[in-house]
Protein backbone atom coordinates (compact mmCIF):
# COMPACT_ATOMS: atom_id res chain seq x y z
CA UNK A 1 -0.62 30.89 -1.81
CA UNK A 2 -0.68 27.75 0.11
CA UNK A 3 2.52 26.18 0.36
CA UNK A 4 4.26 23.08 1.38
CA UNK A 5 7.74 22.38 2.03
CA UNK A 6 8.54 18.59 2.01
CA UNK A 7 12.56 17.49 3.12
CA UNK A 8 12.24 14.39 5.49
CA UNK A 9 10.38 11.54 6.67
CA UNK A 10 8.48 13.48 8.93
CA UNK A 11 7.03 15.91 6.47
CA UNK A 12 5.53 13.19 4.49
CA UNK A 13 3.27 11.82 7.75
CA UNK A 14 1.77 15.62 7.41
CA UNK A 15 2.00 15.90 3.58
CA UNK A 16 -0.22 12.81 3.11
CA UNK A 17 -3.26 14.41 5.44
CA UNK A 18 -2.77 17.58 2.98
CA UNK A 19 -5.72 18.80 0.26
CA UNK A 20 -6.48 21.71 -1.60
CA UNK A 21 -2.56 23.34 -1.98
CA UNK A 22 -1.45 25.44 -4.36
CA UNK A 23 1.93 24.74 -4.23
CA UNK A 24 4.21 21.72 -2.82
CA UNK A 25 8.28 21.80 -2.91
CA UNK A 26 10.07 18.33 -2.77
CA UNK A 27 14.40 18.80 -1.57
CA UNK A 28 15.26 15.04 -2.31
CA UNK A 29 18.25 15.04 -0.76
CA UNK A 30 17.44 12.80 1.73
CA UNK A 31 14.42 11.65 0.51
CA UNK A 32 15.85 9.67 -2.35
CA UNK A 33 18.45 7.67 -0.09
CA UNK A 34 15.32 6.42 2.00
CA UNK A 35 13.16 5.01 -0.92
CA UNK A 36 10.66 8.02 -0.62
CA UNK A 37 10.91 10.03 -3.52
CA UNK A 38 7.52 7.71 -5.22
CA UNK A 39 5.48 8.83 -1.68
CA UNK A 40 7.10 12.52 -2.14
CA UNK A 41 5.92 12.73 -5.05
CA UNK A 42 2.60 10.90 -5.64
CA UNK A 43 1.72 12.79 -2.01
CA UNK A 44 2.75 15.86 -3.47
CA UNK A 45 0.06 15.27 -6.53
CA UNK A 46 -2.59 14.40 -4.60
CA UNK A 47 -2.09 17.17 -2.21
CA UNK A 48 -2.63 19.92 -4.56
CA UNK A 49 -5.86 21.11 -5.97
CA UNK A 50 -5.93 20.96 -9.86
CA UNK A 51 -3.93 23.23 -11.45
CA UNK A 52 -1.72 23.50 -8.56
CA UNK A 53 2.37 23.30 -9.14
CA UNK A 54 4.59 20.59 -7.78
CA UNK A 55 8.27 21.46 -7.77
CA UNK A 56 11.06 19.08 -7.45
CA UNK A 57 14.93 20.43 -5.95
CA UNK A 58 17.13 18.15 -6.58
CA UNK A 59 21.36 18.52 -5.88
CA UNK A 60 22.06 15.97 -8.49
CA UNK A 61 24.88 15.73 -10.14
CA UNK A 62 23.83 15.56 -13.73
CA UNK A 63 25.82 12.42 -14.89
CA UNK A 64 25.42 9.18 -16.02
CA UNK A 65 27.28 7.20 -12.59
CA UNK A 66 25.79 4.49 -11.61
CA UNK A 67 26.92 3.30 -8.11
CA UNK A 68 25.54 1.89 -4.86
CA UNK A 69 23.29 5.15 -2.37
CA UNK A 70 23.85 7.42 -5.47
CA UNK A 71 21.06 9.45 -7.50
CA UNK A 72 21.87 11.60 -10.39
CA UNK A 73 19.65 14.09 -11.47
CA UNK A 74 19.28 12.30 -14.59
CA UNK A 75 17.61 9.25 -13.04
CA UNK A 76 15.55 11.79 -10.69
CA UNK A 77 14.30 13.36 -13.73
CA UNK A 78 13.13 9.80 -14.97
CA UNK A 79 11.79 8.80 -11.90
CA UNK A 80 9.53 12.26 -11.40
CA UNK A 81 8.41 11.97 -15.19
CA UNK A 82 7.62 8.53 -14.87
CA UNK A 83 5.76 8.16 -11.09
CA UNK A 84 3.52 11.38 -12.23
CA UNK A 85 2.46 10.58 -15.88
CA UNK A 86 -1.21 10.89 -15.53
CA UNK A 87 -0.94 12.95 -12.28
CA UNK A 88 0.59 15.97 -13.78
CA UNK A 89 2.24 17.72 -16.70
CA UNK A 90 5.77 19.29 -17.00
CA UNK A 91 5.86 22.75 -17.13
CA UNK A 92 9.55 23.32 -16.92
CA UNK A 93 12.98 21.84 -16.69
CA UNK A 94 16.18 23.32 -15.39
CA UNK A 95 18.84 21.34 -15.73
CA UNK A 96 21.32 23.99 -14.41
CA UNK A 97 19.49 24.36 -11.46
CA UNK A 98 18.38 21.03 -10.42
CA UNK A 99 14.64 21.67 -10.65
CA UNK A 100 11.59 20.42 -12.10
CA UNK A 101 8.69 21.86 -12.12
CA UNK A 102 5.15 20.25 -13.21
CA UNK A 103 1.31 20.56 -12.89
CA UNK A 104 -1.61 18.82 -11.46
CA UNK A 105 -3.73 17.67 -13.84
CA UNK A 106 -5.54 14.42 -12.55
CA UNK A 107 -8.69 15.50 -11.21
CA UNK A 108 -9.51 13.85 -7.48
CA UNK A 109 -10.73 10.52 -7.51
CA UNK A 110 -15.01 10.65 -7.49
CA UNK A 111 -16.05 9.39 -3.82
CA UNK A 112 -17.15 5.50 -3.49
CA UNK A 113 -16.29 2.35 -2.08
CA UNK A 114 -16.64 -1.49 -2.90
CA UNK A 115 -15.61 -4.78 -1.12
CA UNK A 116 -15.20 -7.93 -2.32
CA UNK A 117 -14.42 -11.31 -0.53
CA UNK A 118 -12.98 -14.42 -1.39
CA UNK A 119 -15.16 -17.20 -0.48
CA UNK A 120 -14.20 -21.46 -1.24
CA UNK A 121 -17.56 -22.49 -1.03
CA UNK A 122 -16.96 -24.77 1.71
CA UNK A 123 -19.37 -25.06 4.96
CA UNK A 124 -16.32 -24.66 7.53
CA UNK A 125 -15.45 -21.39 6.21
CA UNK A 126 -18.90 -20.32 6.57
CA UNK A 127 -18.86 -18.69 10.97
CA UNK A 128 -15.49 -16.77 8.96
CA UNK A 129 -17.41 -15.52 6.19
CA UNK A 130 -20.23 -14.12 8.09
CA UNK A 131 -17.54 -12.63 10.52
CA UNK A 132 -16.42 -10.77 7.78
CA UNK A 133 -19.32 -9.56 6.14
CA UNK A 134 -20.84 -8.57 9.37
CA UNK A 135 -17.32 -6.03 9.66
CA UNK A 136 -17.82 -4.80 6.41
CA UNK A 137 -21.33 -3.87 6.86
CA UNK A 138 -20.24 -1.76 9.92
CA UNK A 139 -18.23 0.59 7.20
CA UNK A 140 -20.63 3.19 6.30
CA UNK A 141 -19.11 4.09 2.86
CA UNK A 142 -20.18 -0.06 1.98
CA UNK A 143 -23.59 0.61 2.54
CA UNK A 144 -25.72 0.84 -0.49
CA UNK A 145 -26.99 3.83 0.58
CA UNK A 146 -24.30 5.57 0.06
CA UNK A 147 -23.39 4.48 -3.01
CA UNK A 148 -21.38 1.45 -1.55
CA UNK A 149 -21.53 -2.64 -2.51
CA UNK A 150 -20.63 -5.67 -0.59
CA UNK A 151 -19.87 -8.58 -3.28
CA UNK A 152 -18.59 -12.16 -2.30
CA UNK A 153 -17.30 -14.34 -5.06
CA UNK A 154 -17.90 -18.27 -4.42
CA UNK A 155 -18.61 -21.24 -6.46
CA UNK A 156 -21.86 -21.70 -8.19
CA UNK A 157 -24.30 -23.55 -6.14
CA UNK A 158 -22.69 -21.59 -3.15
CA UNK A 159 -25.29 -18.19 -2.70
CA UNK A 160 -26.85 -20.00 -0.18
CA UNK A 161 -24.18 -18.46 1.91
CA UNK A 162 -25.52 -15.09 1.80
CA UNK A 163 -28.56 -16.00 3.61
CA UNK A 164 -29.89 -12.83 6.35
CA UNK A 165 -27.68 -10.53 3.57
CA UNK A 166 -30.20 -9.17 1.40
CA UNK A 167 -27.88 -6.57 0.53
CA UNK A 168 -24.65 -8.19 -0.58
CA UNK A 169 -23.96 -9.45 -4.00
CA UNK A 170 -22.91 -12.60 -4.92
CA UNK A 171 -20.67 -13.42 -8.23
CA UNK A 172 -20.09 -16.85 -9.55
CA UNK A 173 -16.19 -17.73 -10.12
CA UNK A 174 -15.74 -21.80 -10.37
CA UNK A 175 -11.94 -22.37 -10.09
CA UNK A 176 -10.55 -24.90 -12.57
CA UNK A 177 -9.46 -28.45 -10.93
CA UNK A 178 -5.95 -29.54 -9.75
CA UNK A 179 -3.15 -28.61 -7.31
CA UNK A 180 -2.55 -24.95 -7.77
CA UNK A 181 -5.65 -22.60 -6.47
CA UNK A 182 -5.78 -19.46 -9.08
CA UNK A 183 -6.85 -17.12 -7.17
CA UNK A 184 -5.30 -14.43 -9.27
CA UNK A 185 -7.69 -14.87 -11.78
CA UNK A 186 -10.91 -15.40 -8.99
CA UNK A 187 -9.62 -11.99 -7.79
CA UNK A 188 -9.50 -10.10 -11.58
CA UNK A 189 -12.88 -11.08 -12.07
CA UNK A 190 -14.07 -9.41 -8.81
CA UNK A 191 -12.70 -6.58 -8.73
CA UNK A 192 -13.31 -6.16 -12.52
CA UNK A 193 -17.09 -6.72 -11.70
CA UNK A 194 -17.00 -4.13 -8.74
CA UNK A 195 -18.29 -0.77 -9.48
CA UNK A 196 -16.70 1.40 -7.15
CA UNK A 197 -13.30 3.93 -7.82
CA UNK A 198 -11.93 1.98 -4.36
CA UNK A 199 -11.93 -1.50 -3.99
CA UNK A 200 -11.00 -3.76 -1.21
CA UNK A 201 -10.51 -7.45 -1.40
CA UNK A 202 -10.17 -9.95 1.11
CA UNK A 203 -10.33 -13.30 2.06
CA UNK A 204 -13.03 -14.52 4.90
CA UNK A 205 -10.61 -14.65 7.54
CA UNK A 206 -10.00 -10.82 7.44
CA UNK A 207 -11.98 -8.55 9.60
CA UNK A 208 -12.61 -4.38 9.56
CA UNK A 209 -12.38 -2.69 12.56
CA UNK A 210 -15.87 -0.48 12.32
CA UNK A 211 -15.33 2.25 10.48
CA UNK A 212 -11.94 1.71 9.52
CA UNK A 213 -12.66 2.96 5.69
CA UNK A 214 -12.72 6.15 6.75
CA UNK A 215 -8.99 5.99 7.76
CA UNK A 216 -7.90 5.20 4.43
CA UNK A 217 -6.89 8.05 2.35
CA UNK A 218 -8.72 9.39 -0.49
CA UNK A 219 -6.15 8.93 -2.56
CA UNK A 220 -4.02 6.04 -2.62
CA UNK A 221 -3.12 3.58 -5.62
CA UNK A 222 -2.19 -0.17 -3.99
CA UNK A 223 -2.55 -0.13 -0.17
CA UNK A 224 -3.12 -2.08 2.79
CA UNK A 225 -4.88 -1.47 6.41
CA UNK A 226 -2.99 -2.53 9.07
CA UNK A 227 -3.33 -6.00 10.07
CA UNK A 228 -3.59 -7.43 13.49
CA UNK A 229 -3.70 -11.03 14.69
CA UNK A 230 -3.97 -12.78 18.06
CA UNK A 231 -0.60 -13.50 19.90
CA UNK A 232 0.19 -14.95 22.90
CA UNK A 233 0.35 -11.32 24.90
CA UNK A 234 -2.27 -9.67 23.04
CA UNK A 235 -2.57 -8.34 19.60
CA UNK A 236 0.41 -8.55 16.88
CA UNK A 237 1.46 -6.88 13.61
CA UNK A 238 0.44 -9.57 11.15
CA UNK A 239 1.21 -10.03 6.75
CA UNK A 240 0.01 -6.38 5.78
CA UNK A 241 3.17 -3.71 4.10
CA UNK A 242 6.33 -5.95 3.96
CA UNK A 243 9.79 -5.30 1.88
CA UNK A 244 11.41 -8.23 -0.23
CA UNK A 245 13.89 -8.19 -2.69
CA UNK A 246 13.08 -11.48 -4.19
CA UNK A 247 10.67 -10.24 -6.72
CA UNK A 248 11.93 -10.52 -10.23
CA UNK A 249 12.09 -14.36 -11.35
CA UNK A 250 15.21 -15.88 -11.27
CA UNK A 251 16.89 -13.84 -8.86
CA UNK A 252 18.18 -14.88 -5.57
CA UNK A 253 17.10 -12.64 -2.75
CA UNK A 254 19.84 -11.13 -1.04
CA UNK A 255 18.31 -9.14 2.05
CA UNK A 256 16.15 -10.11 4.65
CA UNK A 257 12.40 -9.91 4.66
CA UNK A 258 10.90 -7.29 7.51
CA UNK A 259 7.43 -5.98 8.24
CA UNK A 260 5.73 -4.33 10.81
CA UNK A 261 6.95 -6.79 13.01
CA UNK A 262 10.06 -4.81 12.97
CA UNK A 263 9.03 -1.50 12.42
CA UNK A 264 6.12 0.99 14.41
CA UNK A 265 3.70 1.22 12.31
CA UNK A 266 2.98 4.94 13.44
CA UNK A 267 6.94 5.05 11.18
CA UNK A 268 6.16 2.83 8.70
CA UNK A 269 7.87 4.88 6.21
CA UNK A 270 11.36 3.69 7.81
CA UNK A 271 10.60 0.03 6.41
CA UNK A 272 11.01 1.49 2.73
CA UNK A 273 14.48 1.51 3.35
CA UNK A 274 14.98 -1.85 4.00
CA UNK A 275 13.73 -2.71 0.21
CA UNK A 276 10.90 -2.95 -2.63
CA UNK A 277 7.36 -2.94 -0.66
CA UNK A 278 4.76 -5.13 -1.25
CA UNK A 279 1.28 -6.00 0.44
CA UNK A 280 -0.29 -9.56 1.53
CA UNK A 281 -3.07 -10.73 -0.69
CA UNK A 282 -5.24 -11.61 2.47
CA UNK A 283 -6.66 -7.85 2.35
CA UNK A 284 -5.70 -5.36 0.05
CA UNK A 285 -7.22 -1.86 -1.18
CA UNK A 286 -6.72 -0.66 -4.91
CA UNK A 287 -8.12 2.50 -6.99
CA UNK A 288 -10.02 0.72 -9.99
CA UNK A 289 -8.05 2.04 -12.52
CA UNK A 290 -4.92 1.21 -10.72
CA UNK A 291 -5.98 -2.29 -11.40
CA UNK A 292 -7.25 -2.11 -14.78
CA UNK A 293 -3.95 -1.04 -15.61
CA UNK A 294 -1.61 -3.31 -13.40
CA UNK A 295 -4.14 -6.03 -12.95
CA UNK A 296 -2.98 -9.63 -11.30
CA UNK A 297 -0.91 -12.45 -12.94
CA UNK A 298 -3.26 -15.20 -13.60
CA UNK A 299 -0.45 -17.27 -14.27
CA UNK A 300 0.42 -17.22 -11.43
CA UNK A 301 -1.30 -19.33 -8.00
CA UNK A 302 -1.93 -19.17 -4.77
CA UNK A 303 0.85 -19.77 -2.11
CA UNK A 304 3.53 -19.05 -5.54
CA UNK A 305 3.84 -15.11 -3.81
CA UNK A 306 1.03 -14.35 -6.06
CA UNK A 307 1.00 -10.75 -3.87
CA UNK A 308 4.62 -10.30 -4.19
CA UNK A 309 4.91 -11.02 -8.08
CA UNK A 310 1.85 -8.32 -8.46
CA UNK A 311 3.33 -5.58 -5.98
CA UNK A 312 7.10 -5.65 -7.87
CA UNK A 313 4.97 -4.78 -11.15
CA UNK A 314 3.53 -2.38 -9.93
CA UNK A 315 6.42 -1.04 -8.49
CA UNK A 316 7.98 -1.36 -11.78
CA UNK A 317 4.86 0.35 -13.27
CA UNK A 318 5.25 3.39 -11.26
CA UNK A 319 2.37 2.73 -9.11
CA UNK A 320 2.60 3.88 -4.91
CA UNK A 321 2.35 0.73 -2.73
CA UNK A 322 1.27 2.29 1.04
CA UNK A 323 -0.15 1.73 4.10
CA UNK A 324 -3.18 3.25 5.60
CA UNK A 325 -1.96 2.60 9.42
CA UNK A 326 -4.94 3.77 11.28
CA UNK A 327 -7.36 1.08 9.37
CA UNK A 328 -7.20 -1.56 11.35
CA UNK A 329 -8.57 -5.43 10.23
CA UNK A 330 -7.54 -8.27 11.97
CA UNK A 331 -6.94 -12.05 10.90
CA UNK A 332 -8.47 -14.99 11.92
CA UNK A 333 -5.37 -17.13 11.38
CA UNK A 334 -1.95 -16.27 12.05
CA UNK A 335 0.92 -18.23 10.61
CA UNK A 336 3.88 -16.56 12.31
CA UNK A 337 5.01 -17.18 15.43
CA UNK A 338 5.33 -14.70 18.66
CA UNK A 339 8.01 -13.84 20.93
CA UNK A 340 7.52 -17.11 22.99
CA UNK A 341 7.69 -15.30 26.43
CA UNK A 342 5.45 -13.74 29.16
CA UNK A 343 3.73 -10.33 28.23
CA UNK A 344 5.97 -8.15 30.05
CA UNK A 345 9.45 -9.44 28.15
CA UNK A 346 7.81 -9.35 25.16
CA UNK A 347 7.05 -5.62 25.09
CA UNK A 348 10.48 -5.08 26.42
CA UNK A 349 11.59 -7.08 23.39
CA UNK A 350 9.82 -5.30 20.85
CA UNK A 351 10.00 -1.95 21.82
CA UNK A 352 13.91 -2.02 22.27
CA UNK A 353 14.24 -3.53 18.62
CA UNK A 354 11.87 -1.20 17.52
CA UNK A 355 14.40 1.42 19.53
CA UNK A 356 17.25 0.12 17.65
CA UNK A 357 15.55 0.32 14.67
CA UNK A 358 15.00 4.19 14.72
CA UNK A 359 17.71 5.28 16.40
CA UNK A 360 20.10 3.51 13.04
CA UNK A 361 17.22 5.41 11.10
CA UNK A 362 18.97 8.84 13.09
CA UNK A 363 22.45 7.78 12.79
CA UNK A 364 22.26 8.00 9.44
CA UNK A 365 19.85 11.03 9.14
CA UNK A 366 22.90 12.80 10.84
CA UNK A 367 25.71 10.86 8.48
CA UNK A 368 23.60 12.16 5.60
CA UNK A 369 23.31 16.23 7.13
CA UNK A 370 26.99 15.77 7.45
CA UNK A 371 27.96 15.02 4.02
CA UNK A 372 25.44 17.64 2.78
CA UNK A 373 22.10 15.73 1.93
CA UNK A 374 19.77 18.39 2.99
């Protein structure tokens, strides 16, 4: 029997790459003070082959207290039930023991891949829009040989713009006049109107990185390729996996935003800490289903954190929001600003705050062994 024993952090990096196991064990001692019992979890699923068993040790205690960096067993119950419906079934509870105990049931998502891009219509965006659809055509699982589409949704009067590609689609979506741009409703229709199990959406400034598809996961739910975008010392971490607590309306936020900016992405699962996770609607990647389920607010516009409104609901729906870090794409425009100093003090900058960073991530790793958190 093929077994996997998941307890930190660093067990999930290896835990994602996993396929085929018969058996995975989540200890969430520490995992559910970091934010990572959903990718414990949902990895765990996915891991297994079908009929394989997922079991979930957890120290509890079994009460009903409800206080700041505390998880009862009674809320990890809810949370396991609740993340996996659809992914697995229970096979047995022991409340005694702290352990729950289910089966995978989902069968693995079929193979394929679509794209779709966001187009205005307008001739200046054109040089970006070919750009774009000349880095998607460099992703093998696009092609439509194997089984791939390329699809660009514009205005009607606008397929001129597919000129010298014969082989991508083009889908008519006239936005309604006035102020606010719904692109929430632009974006439903494509990827409603895409065919494959995988879809990825962007707008024309986003580029791939050839073959940066195949870095992606075969399983994933709501995800996002690492974005880069021209800085004054090279390349930077642009708007890809951020954390923000200002999701639900009407409620203030009260911790900072942070991003890859702040974090490696090679230890992106340390950002989870610092809150809810969401990804930037300039390029995003979602399982089909995922959507039709959890689809975008069309009440909700462009530049109104369209991205952020959809990622909390999600969240809230029990849906995985993740990063694929090793799919790169890169931005055309940047709107944040870099370090404003020569290359070398930049580095210095970043990597000593990305020091910082980890080494408060150990500090507390320890504080937790200490009081017991396995």
């Amino acid at each position: 029997m093929s077994e996997f024993l998941v307890t930190g952090r660093e067990d999930l990096y290896r835990l994602k790459e996993a396929r085929g196991l018969s058996r995975v064990v989540i200890r969430t001692g520490r995992l559910k003070y970091r934010n990572l019992v959903p990718h414990a979890l949902k990895y765990g699923a996915w891991a297994l082959a079908p009929g394989g068993t997922l079991l979930v040790q957890d120290e509890g205690p079994n009460s009903f207290d409800l206080m700041p960096r505390f998880v009862s067993f009674k809320l990890m119950r809810q949370w396991t039930y609740k993340l996996l419906a659809g992914e697995a079934e229970p096979v047995r509870l022991d409340i005694a023991s702290g352990e729950i105990e289910l089966r995978r049931t989902r069968p693995p998502t079929p193979p394929g891949w679509s794209a779709g891009v966001v187009f205005s219509g307008r001739d200046d965006e054109l040089p970006r829009l070919r750009a774009c659809l000349d880095s998607l055509l460099k992703q093998p699982e696009l092609l439509p040989e194997n089984g791939g589409e390329i699809v660009v949704s514009g205005p009607a009067g606008g397929e001129g713009c597919l000129a010298g590609y014969p082989g991508v689609g083009y889908l008519v979506h006239d936005m309604p006049p006035g102020p606010r741009v719904m692109i929430c409703a632009k974006k439903n229709a494509l990827i409603r109107h895409l065919k494959g199990p995988r879809v990825a959406i962007m707008h024309t400034r986003i580029t791939f990185e050839p073959g940066a598809l195949r870095h992606v996961p075969d399983e994933f739910e709501i995800a996002t390729p690492r974005v880069l975008t021209a800085g004054r010392n090279g390349w930077d971490d642009y708007l890809s996996l951020g954390v923000h607590d200002a999701g639900l309306p009407g409620y203030a936020p009260r911790l900072a935003a942070s991003s890859l900016r702040r974090v490696p992405a090679e230890r992106y699962l340390d950002l989870y800490d610092e809150g809810p996770p969401y990804v930037d609607g300039g390029v995003f990647l979602v399982r089909k289903d995922v959507h039709a389920r959890c689809p975008l607010n069309e009440n909700v516009a462009w530049d109104e954190a369209e991205d952020l409104e959809w990622s909390l609901r999600a969240l809230a729906e029990g849906f995985l929001i993740d990063l694929a870090p090793e799919a790169r794409a890169y931005s055309a425009v940047g709107k944040l600003r870099s370090l404003p100093l020569p290359e070398a003090p930049a580095r210095w900058v970043r990597s000593a705050r990305s020091g910082l960073f980890a080494a408060r991530h150990r500090i507390r790793d320890g504080a937790e062994r200490l009081l017991g958190r396995r």
